[in-house]
Structures are given as structure tokens and as C-alpha cells.
N, C-alpha and C. Protein backbone atom coordinates (compact mmCIF):
# COMPACT_ATOMS: atom_id res chain seq x y z
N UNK A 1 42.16 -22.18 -0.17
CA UNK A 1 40.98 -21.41 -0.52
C UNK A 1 41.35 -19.96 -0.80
N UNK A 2 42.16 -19.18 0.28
CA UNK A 2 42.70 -18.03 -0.14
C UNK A 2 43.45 -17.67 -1.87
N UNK A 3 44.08 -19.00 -1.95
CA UNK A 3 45.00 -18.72 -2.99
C UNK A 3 44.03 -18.83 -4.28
N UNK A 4 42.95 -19.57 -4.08
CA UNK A 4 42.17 -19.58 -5.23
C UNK A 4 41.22 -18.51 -5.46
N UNK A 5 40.87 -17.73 -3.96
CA UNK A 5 40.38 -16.28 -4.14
C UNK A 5 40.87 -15.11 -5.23
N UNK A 6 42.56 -15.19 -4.93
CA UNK A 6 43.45 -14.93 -5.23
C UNK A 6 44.01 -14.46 -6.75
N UNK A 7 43.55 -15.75 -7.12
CA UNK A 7 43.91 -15.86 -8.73
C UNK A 7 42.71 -15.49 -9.28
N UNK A 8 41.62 -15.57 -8.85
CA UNK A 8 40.31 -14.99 -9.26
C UNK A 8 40.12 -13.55 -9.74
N UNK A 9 40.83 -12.65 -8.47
CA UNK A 9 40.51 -11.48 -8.51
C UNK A 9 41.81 -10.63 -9.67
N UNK A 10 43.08 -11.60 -9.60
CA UNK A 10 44.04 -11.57 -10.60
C UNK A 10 43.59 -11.42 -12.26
N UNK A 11 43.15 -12.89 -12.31
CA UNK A 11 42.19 -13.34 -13.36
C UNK A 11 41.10 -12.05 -13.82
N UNK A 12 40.57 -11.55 -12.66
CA UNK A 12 39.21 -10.69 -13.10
C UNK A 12 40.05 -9.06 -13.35
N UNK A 13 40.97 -8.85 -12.81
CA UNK A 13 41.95 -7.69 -12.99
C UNK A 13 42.87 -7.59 -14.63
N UNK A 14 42.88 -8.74 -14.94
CA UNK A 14 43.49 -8.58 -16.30
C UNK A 14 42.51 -8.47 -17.17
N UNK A 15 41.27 -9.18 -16.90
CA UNK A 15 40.32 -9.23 -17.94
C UNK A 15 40.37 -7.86 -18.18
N UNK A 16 39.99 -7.05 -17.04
CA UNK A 16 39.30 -5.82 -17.15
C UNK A 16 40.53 -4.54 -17.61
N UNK A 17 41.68 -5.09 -17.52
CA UNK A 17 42.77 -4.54 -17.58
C UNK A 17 42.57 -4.55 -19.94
N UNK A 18 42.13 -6.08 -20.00
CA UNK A 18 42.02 -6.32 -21.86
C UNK A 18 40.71 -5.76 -21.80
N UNK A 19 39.80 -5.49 -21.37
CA UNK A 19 38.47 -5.26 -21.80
C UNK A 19 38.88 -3.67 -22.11
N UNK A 20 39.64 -2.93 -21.18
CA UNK A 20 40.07 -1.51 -20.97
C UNK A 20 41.08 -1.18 -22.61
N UNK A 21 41.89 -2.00 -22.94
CA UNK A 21 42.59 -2.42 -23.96
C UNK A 21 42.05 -2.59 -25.10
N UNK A 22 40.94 -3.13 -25.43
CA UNK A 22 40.63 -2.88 -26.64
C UNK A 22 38.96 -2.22 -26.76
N UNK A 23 38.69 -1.60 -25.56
CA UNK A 23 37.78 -0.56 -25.86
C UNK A 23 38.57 0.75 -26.55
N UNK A 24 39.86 1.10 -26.33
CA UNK A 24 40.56 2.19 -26.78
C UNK A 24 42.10 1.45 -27.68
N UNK A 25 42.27 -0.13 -27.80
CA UNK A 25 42.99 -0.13 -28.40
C UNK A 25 43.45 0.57 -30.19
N UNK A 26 42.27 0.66 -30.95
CA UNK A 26 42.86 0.82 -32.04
C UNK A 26 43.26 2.51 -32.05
N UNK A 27 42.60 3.12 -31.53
CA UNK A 27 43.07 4.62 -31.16
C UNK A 27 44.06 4.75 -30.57
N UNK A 28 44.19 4.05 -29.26
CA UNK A 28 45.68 4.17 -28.61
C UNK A 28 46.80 3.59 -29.68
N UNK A 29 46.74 2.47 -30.22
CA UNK A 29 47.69 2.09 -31.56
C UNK A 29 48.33 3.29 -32.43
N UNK A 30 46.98 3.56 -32.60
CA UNK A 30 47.27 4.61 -33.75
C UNK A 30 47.78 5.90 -33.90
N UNK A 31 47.26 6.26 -31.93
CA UNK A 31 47.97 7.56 -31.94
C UNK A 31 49.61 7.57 -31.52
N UNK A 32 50.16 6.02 -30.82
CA UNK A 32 51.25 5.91 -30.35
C UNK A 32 52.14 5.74 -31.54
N UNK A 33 51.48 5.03 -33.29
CA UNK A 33 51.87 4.85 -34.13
C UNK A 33 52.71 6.48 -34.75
N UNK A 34 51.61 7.12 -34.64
CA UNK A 34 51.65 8.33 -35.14
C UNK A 34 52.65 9.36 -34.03
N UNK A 35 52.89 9.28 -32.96
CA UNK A 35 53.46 9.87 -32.47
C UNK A 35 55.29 9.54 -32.08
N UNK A 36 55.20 7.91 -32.97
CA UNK A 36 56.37 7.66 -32.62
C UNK A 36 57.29 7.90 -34.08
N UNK A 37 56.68 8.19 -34.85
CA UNK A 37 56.99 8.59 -36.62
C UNK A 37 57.19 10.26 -36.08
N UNK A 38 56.85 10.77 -35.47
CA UNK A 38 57.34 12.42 -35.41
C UNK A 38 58.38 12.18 -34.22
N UNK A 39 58.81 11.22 -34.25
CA UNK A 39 60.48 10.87 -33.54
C UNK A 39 60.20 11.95 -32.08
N UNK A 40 59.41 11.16 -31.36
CA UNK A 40 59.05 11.92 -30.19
C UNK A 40 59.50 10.59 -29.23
N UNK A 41 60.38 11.07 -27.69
CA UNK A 41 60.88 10.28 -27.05
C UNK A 41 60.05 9.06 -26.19
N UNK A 42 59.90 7.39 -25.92
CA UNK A 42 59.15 7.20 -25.17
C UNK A 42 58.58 7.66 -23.98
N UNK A 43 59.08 8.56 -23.60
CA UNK A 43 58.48 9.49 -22.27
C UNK A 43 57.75 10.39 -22.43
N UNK A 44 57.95 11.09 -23.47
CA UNK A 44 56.72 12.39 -23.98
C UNK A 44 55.82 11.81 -24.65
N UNK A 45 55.86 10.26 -25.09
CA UNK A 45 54.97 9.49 -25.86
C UNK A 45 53.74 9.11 -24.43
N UNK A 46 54.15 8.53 -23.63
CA UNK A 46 53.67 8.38 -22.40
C UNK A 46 52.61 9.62 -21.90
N UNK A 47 53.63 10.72 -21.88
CA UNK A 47 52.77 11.81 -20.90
C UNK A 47 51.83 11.97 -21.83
N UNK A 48 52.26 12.55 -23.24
CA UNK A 48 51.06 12.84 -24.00
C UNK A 48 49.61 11.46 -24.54
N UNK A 49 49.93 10.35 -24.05
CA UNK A 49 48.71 9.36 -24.34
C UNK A 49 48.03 9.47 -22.48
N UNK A 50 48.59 9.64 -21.78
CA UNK A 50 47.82 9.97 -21.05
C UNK A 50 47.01 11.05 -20.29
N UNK A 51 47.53 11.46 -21.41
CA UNK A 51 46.25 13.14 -21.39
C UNK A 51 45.50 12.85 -22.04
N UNK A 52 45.38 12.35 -23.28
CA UNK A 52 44.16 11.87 -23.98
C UNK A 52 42.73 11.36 -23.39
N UNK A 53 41.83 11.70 -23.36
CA UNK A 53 40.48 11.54 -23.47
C UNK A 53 40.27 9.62 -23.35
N UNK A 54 39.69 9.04 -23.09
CA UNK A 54 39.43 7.08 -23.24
C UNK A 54 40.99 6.59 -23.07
N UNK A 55 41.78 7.32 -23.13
CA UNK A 55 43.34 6.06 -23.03
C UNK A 55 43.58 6.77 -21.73
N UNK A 56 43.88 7.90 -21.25
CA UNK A 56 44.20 8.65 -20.01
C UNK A 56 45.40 7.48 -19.51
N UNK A 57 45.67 7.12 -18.22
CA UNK A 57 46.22 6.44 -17.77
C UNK A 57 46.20 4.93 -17.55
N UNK A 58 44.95 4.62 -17.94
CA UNK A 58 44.55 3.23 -18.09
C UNK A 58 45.35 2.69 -19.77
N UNK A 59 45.33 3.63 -20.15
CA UNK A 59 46.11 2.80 -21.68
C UNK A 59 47.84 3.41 -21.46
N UNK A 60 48.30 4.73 -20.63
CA UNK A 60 49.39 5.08 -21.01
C UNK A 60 50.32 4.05 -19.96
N UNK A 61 49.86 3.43 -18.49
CA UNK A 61 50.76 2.35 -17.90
C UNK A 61 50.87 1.14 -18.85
N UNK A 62 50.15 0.65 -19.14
CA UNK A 62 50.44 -0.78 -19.57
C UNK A 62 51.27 -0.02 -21.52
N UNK A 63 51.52 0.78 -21.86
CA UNK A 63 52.17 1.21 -23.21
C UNK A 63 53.45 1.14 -22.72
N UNK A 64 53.75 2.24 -21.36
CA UNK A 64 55.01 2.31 -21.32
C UNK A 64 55.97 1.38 -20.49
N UNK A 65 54.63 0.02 -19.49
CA UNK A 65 55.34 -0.80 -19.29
C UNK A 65 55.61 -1.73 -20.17
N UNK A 66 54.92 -1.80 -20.56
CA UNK A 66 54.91 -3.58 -21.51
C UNK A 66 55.84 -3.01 -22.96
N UNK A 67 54.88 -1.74 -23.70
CA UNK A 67 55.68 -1.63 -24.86
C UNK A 67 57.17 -0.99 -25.00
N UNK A 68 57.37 0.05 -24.23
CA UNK A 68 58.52 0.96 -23.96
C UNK A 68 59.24 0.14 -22.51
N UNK A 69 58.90 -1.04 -22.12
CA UNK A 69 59.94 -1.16 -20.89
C UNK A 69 60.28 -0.26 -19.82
N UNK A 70 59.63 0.67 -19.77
CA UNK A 70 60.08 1.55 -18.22
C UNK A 70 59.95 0.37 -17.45
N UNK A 71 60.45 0.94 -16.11
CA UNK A 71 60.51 0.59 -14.68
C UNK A 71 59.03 1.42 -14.46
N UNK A 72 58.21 0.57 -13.55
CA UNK A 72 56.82 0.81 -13.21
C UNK A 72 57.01 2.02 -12.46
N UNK A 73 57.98 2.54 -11.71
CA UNK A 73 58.14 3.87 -11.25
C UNK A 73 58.04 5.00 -12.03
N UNK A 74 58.41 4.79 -12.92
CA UNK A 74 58.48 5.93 -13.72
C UNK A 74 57.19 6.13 -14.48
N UNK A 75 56.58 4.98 -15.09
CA UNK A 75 55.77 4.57 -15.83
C UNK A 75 54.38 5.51 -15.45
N UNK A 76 54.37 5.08 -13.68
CA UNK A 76 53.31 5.47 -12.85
C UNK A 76 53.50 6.95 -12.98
N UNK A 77 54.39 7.73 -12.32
CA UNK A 77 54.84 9.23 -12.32
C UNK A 77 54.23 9.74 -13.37
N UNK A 78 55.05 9.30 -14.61
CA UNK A 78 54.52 10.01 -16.06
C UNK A 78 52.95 10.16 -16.56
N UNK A 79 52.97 8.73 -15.91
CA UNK A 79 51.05 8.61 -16.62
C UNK A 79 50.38 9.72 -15.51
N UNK A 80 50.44 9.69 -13.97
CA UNK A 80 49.91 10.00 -13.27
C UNK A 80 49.74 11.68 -13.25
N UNK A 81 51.32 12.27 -13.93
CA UNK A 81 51.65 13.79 -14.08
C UNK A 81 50.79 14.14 -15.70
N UNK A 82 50.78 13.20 -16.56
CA UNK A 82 50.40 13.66 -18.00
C UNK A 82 48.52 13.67 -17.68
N UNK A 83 48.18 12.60 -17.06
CA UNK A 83 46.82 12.41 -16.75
C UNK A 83 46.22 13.65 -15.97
N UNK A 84 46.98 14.52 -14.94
CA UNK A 84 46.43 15.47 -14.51
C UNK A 84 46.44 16.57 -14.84
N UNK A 85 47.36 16.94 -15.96
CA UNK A 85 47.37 17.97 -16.66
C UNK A 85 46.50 18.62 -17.43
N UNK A 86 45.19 17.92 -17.99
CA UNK A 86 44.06 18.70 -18.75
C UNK A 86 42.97 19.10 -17.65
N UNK A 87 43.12 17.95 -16.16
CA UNK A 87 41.76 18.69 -15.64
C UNK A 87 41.77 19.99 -14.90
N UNK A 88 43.08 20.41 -14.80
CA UNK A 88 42.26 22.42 -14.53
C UNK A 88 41.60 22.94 -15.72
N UNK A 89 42.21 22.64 -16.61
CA UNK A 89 41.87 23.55 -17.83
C UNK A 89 40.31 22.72 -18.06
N UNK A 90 39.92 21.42 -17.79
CA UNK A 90 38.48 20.86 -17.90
C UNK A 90 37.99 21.85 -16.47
N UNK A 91 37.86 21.45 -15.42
CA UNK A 91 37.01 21.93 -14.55
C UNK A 91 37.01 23.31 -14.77
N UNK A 92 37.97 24.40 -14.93
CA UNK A 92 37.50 25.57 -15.30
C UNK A 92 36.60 25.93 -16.83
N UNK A 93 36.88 25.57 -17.83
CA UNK A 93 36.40 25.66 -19.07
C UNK A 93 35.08 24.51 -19.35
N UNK A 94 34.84 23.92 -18.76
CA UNK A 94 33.69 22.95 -19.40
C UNK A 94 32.70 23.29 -19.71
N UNK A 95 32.12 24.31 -18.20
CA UNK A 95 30.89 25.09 -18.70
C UNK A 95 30.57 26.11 -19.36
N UNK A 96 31.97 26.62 -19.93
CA UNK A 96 31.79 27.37 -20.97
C UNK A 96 31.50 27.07 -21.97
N UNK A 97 32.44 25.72 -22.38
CA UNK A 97 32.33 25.03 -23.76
C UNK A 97 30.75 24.70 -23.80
N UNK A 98 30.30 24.37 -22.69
CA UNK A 98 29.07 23.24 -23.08
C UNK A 98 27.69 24.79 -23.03
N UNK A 99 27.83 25.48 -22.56
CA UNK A 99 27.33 27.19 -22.71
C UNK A 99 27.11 27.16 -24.23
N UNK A 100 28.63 27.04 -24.61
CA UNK A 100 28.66 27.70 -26.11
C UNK A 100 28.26 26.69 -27.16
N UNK A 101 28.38 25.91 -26.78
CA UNK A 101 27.46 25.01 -27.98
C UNK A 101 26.36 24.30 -28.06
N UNK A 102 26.25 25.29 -26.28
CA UNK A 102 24.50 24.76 -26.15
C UNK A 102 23.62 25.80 -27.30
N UNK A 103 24.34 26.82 -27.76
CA UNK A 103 23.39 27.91 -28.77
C UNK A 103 23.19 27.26 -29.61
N UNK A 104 23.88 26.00 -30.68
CA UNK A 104 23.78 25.52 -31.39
C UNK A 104 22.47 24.46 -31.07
N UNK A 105 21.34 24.00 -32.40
CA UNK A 105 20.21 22.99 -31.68
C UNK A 105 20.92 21.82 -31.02
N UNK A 106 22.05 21.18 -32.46
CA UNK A 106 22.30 19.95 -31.94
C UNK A 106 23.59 20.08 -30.36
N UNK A 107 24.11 21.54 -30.21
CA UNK A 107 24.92 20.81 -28.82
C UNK A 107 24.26 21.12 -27.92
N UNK A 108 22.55 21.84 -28.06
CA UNK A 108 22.28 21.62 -27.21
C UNK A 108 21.28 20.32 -26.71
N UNK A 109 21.84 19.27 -27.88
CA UNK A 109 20.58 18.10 -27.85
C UNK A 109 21.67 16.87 -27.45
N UNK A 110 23.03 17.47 -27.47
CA UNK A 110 24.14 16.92 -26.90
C UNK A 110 24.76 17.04 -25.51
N UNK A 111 24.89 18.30 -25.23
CA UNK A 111 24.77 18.89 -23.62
C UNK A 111 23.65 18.20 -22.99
N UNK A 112 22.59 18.15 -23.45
CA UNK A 112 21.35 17.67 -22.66
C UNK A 112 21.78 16.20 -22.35
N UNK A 113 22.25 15.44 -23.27
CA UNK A 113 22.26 14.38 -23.35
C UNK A 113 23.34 13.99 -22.55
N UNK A 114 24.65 14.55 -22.54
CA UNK A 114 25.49 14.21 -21.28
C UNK A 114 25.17 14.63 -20.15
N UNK A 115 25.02 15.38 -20.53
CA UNK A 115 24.50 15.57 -18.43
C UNK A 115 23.75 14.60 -18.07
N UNK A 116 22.41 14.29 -18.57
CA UNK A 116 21.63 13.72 -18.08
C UNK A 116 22.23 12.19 -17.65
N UNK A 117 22.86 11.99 -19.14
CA UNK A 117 23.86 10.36 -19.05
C UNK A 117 24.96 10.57 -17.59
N UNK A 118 25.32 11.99 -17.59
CA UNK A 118 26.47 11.95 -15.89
C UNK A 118 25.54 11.79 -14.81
N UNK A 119 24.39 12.44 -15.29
CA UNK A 119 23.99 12.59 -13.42
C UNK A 119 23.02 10.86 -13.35
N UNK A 120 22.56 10.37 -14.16
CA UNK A 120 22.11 8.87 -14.22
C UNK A 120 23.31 7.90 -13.59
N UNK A 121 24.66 8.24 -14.63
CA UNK A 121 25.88 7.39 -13.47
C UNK A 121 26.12 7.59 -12.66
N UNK A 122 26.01 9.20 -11.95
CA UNK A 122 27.01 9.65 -10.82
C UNK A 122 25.96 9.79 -9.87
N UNK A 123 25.10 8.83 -9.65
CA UNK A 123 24.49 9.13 -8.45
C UNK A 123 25.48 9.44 -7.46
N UNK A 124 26.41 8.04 -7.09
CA UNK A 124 27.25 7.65 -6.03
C UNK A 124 28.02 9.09 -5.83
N UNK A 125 28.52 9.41 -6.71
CA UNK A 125 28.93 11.01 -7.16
C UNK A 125 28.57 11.80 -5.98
N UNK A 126 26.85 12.27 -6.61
CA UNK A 126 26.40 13.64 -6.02
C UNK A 126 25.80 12.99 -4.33
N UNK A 127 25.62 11.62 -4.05
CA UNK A 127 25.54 11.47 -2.47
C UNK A 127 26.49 11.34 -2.27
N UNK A 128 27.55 10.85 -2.49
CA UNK A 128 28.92 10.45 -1.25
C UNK A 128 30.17 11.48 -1.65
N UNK A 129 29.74 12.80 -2.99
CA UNK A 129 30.92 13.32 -2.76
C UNK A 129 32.29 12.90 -3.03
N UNK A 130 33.34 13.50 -2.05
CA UNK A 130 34.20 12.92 -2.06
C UNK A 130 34.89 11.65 -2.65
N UNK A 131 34.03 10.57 -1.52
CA UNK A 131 34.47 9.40 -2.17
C UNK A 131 33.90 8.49 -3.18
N UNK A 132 32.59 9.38 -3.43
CA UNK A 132 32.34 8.94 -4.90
C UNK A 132 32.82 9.44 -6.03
N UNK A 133 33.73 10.60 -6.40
CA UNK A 133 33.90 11.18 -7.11
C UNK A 133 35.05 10.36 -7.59
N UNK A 134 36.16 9.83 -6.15
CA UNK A 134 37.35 9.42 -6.28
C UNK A 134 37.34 8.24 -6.61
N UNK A 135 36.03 7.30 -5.99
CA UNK A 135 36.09 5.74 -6.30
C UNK A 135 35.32 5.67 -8.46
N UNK A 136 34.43 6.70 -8.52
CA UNK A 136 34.49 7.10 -9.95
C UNK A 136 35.39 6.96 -11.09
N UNK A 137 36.87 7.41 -10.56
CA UNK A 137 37.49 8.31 -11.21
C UNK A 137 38.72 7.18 -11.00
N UNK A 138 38.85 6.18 -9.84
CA UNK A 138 39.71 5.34 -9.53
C UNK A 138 39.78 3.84 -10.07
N UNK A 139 38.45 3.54 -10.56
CA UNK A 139 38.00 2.12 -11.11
C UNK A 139 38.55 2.13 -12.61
N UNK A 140 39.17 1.53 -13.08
CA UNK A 140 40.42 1.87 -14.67
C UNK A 140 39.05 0.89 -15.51
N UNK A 141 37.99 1.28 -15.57
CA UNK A 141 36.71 1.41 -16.77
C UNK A 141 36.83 1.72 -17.64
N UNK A 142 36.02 1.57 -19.30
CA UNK A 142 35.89 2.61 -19.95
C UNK A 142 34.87 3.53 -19.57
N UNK A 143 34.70 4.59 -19.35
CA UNK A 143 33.86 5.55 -19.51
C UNK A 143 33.90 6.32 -18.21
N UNK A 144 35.08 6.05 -17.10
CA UNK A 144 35.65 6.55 -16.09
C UNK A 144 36.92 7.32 -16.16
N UNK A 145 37.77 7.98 -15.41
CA UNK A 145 38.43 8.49 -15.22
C UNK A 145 38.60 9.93 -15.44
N UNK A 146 39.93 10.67 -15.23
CA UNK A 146 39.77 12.10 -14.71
C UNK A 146 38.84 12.73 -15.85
N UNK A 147 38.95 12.40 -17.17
CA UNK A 147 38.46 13.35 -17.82
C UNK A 147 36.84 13.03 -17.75
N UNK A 148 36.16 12.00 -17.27
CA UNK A 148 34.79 11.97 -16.75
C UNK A 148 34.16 12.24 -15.43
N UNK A 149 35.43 12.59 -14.61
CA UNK A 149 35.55 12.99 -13.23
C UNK A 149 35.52 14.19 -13.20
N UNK A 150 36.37 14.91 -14.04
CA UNK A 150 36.06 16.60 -14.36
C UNK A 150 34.66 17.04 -14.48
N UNK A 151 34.24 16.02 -15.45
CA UNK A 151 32.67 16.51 -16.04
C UNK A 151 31.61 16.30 -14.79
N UNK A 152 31.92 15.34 -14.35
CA UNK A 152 30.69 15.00 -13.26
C UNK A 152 31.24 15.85 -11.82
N UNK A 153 32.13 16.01 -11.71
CA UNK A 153 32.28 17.08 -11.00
C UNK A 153 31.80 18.42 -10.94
N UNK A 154 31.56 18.81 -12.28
CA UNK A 154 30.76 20.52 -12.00
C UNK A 154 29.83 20.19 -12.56
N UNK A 155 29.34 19.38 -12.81
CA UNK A 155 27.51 18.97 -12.84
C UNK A 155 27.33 18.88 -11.78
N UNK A 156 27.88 18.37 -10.26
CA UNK A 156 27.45 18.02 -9.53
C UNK A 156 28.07 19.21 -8.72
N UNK A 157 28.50 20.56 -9.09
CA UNK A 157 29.00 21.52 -8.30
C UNK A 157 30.19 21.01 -7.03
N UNK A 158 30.87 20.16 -7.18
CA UNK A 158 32.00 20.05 -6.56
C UNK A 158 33.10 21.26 -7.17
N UNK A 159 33.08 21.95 -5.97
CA UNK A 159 34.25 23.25 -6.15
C UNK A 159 35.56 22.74 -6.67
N UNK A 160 36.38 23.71 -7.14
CA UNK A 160 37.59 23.23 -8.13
C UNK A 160 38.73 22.49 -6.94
N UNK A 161 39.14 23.06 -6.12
CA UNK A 161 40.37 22.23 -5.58
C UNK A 161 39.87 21.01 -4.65
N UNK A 162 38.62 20.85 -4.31
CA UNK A 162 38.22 19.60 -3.55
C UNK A 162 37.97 18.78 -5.67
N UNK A 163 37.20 19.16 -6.07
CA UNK A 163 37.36 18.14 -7.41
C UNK A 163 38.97 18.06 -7.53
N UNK A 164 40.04 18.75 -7.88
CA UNK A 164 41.34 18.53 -8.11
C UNK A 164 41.83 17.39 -6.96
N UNK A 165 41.59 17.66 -5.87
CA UNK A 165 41.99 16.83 -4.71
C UNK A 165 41.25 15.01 -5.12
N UNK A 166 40.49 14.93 -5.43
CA UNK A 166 39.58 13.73 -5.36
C UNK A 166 40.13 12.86 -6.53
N UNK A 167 39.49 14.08 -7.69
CA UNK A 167 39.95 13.13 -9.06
C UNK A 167 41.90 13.11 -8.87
N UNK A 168 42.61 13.68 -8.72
CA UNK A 168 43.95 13.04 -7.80
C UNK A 168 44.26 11.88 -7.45
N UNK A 169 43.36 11.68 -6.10
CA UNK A 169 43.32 10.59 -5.55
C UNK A 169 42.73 9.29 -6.27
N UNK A 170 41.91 9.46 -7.14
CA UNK A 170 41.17 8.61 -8.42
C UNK A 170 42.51 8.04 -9.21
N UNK A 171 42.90 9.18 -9.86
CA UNK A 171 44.20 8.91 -10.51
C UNK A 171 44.91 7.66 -10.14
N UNK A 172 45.93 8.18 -8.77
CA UNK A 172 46.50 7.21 -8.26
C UNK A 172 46.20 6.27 -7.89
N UNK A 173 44.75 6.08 -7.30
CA UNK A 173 44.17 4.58 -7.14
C UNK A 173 44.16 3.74 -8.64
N UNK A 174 44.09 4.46 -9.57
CA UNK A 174 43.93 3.60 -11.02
C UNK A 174 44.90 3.34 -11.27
N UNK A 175 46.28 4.10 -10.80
CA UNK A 175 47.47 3.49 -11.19
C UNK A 175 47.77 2.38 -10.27
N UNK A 176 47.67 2.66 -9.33
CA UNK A 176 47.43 1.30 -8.18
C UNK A 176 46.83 0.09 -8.61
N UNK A 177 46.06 0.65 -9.37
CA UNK A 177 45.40 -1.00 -10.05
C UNK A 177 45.81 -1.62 -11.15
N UNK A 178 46.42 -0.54 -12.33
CA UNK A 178 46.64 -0.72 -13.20
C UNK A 178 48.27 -1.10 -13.38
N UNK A 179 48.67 -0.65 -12.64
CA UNK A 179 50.62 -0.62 -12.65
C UNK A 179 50.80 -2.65 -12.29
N UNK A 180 49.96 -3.49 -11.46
CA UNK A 180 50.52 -3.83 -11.03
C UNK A 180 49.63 -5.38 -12.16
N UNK A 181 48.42 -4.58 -13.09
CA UNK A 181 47.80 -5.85 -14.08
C UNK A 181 49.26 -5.76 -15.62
N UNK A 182 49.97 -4.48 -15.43
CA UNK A 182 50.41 -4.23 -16.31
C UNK A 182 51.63 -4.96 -16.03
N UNK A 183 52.45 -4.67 -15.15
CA UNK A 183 53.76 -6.18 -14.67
C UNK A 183 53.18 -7.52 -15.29
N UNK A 184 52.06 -8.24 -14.53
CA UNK A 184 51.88 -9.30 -14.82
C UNK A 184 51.66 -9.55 -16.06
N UNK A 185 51.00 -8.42 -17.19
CA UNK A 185 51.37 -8.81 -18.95
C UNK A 185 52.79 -8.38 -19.02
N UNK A 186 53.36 -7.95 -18.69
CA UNK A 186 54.65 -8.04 -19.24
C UNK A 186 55.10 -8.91 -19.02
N UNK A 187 55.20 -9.74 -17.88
CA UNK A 187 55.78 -11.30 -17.66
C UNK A 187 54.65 -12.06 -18.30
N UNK A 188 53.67 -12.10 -18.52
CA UNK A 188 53.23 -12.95 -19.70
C UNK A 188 54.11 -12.92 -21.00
N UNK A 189 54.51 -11.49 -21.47
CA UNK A 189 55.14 -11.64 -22.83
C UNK A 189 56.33 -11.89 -23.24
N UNK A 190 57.07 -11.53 -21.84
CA UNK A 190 58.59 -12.15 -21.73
C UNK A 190 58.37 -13.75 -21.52
């Protein structure tokens, strides 16, 4: 009975691992296409897809395990170091950006419109804090991770180094989930 639990939650981990895959596959394709024609090394190919916006670390583990062959150690490191690199510059700058193009009608008919769309998802967010911010930011979704963890973070006034601390911990839980759906496609393809 265990073992059939087992393969279930396996089973439901890859799905979501392909569902994650081709919500951002043809973009992730295209930008890995494009970045591997400017003769850029698989490792800076890595850090830089997981700074990206929808691929973050959920598309840059399973690229550099499955497509580039790293060792999942490294794989994890890179995604996990490239993935945290835009959110100071998000949690400090967001509300400026979204300030400045709130003058405009339509960003401010766009600003309106995300926020309202963050604070509708992030309930769990603005009651539990902490570990909603992190279990947010940790589930390898589309429409999750740091760079939606930044945002719902200073909507919801979480100060900068407790948000840095959380969406962190988000991070690494997604690589935790994701490092280990990404082995098992690679031994699918071998």
C-alpha cells in the first residue's frame, strides 16, 4: 500500500514537474536557443535562465540536469544562486516601478489589477507570513516563485530581509522538489 502511495505522489510530481515545462517551455527553448548561439558556457546558461521571470528555477534544474548533464549539485547551487539574484533589486524597486507607471491610465489599470490578483492569491501570504510567503514561493507552480514572492511580499509589507529570508527558503524548497523530478526524467531519457 505504501509503495503504491508512493508512485502516486512520484507520478503527480512529474506531471507537475511537465505541466511547469510547457507552461514556459517555448520561451525557455528559445531563450536557451538563443543564448547558446552567443557561445555562452552551460553554467552561465543556467544562472542566467534562472533569473528569468516564469522559468526561474523550476525550468533552470531540469535544463541543466537533463539537457547540459550537470551533477544535481551543481545544478541546484547555480539555479538556487542565479534565482536569488533579481529579488533585492525586486523588493527594493517594485514600488517604484509600479508608482511610475501607475501615472500612466493603462499601468495604472494594470497595477490595480495585480495587486488585487496578489492579494486574492496571497491570502495564506498576509495571515501566516512567514510560512506562507515561503510555502508560496516553494511549490515549483506556474505563477509562483521568487519573482511572485517579491511582489506579494511588499504588497503585503513584509520588510526586506525577513522577505529575503523566506523567499530563500522558498527557493530551496523548490529545488528540493524539483532536483529530484528532474533525476527521474533524466533516467527516463537515458
Amino acid at each position: 500500500m505504501h509503495n503504491r502511495y508512493l508512485k502516486i505522489m512520484m507520478l503527480t510530481g512529474l506531471l507537475m514537474l511537465l505541466a511547469t515545462g510547457l507552461y514556459a517551455s517555448s520561451f525557455s527553448d528559445s531563450t536557451i536557443s538563443w543564448l547558446s548561439t552567443k557561445g555562452l558556457s552551460p553554467r552561465l546558461i543556467v544562472l542566467i535562465i534562472s533569473m528569468l521571470p516564469l522559468i526561474e528555477l523550476r525550468g533552470s534544474i531540469p535544463v541543466a540536469i537533463i539537457l547540459f548533464k550537470m551533477p544535481w549539485q551543481e545544478a541546484v547551487l547555480l539555479s538556487v544562486l542565479g534565482n536569488m539574484v533579481p529579488i533585492p533589486l525586486l523588493l527594493l524597486l517594485i514600488e517604484w516601478f509600479f508608482a511610475m507607471i501607475s501615472k500612466v491610465r493603462l499601468g495604472a489599470k494594470f497595477t490595480n489589477w495585480i495587486f488585487a490578483r496578489t492579494r486574492r492569491k496571497g491570502k495564506a501570504i498576509e495571515k501566516y507570513e512567514a510560512v506562507g510567503l515561503t510555502v508560496f514561493v516553494g511549490i515549483p507552480l506556474p505563477g509562483t516563485g521568487g519573482w511572485t514572492g517579491a511582489l506579494a511580499a511588499r504588497i503585503f509589507g513584509i520588510s526586506f530581509w525577513k522577505s529575503m529570508l523566506y523567499i530563500l527558503i522558498g527557493v530551496i524548497i523548490a529545488g528540493a522538489i524539483v532536483t529530484p523530478l528532474s533525476l527521474m526524467g533524466l533516467m527516463a531519457v537515458n
